[in-house]
Protein backbone atom coordinates (compact mmCIF):
# COMPACT_ATOMS: atom_id res chain seq x y z
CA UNK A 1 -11.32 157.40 197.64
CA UNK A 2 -9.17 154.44 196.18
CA UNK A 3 -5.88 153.59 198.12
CA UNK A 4 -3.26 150.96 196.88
CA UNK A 5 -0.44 150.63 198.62
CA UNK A 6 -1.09 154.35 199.89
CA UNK A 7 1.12 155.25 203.31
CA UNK A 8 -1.92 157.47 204.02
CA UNK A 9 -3.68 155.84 206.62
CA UNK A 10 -7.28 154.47 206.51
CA UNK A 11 -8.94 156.64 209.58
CA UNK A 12 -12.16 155.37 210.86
CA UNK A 13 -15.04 158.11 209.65
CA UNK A 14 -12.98 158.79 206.66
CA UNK A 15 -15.79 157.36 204.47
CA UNK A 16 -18.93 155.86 205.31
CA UNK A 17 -18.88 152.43 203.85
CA UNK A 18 -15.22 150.91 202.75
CA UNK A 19 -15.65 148.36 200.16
CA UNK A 20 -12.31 146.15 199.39
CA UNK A 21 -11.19 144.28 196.03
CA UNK A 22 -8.71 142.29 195.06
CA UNK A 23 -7.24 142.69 191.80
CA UNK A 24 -7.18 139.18 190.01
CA UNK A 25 -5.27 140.49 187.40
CA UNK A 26 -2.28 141.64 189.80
CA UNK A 27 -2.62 139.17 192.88
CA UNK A 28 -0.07 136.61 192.42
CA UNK A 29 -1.38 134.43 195.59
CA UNK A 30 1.09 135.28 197.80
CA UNK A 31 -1.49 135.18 200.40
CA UNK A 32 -0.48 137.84 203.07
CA UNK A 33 -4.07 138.94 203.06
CA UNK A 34 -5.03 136.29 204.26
CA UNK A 35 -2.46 136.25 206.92
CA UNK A 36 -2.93 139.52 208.21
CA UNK A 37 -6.51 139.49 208.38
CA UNK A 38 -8.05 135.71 207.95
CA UNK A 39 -11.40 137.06 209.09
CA UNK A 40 -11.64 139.52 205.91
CA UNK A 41 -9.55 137.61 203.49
CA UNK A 42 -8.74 134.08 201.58
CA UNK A 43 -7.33 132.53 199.11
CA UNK A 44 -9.18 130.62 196.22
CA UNK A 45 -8.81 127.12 194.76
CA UNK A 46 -6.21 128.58 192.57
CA UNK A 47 -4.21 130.63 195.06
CA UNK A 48 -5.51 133.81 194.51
CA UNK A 49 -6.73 136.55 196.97
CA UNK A 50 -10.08 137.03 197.42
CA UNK A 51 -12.28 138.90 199.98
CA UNK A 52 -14.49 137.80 202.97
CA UNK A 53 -16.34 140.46 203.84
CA UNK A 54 -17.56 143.80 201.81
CA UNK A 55 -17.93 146.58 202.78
CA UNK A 56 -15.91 146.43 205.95
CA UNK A 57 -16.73 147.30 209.19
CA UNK A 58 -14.48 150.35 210.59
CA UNK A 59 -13.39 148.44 213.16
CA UNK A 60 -11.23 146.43 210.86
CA UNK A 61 -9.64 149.17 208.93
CA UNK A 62 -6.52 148.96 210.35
CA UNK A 63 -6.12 145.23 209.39
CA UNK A 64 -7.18 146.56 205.52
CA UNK A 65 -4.28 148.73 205.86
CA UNK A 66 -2.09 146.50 206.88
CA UNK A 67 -3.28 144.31 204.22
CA UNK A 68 -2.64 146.41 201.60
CA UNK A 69 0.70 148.19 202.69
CA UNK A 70 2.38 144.43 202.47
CA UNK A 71 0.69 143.09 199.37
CA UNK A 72 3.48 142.99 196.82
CA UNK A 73 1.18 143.36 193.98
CA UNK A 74 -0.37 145.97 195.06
CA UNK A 75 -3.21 143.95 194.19
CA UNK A 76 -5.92 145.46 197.06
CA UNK A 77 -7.69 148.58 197.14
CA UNK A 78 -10.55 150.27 199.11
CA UNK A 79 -13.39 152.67 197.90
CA UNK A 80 -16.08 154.50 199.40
């Protein structure tokens, strides 16, 4: 499963490891990622997106979502 900017939401059991990537090509360091979920995001020496943790817990799916749903760029995606 690969979501970007999906409005399907990421249920917990809907895959049994979630791995998350950040685009370099697309992200354009807005840095809402990082925002919305400091603990699984950042942002590089050069502004761009990059992720924390992989694969993410299912606890934190909902702050993926979230993640992804405001990201402009449509620069993060999940996979299973």
């Amino acid at each position: 499963m690969t979501l970007g900017n999906s409005p399907a939401p990421l249920m917990e059991g809907d895959c049994g490891v979630t791995h998350v990537t950040i685009n370099g090509d697309r992200c354009q360091g807005h840095g809402r990622c990082a925002l919305i979920a400091p603990h699984l995001f950042d942002v590089d020496d050069s502004g761009l997106g990059v992720v924390l943790v992989d694969p993410v817990a299912s606890t934190d799916l909902a702050d993926v979502e979230e993640a992804i749903l405001t990201c402009p760029e449509n620069a993060i995606a999940v996979a299973d």
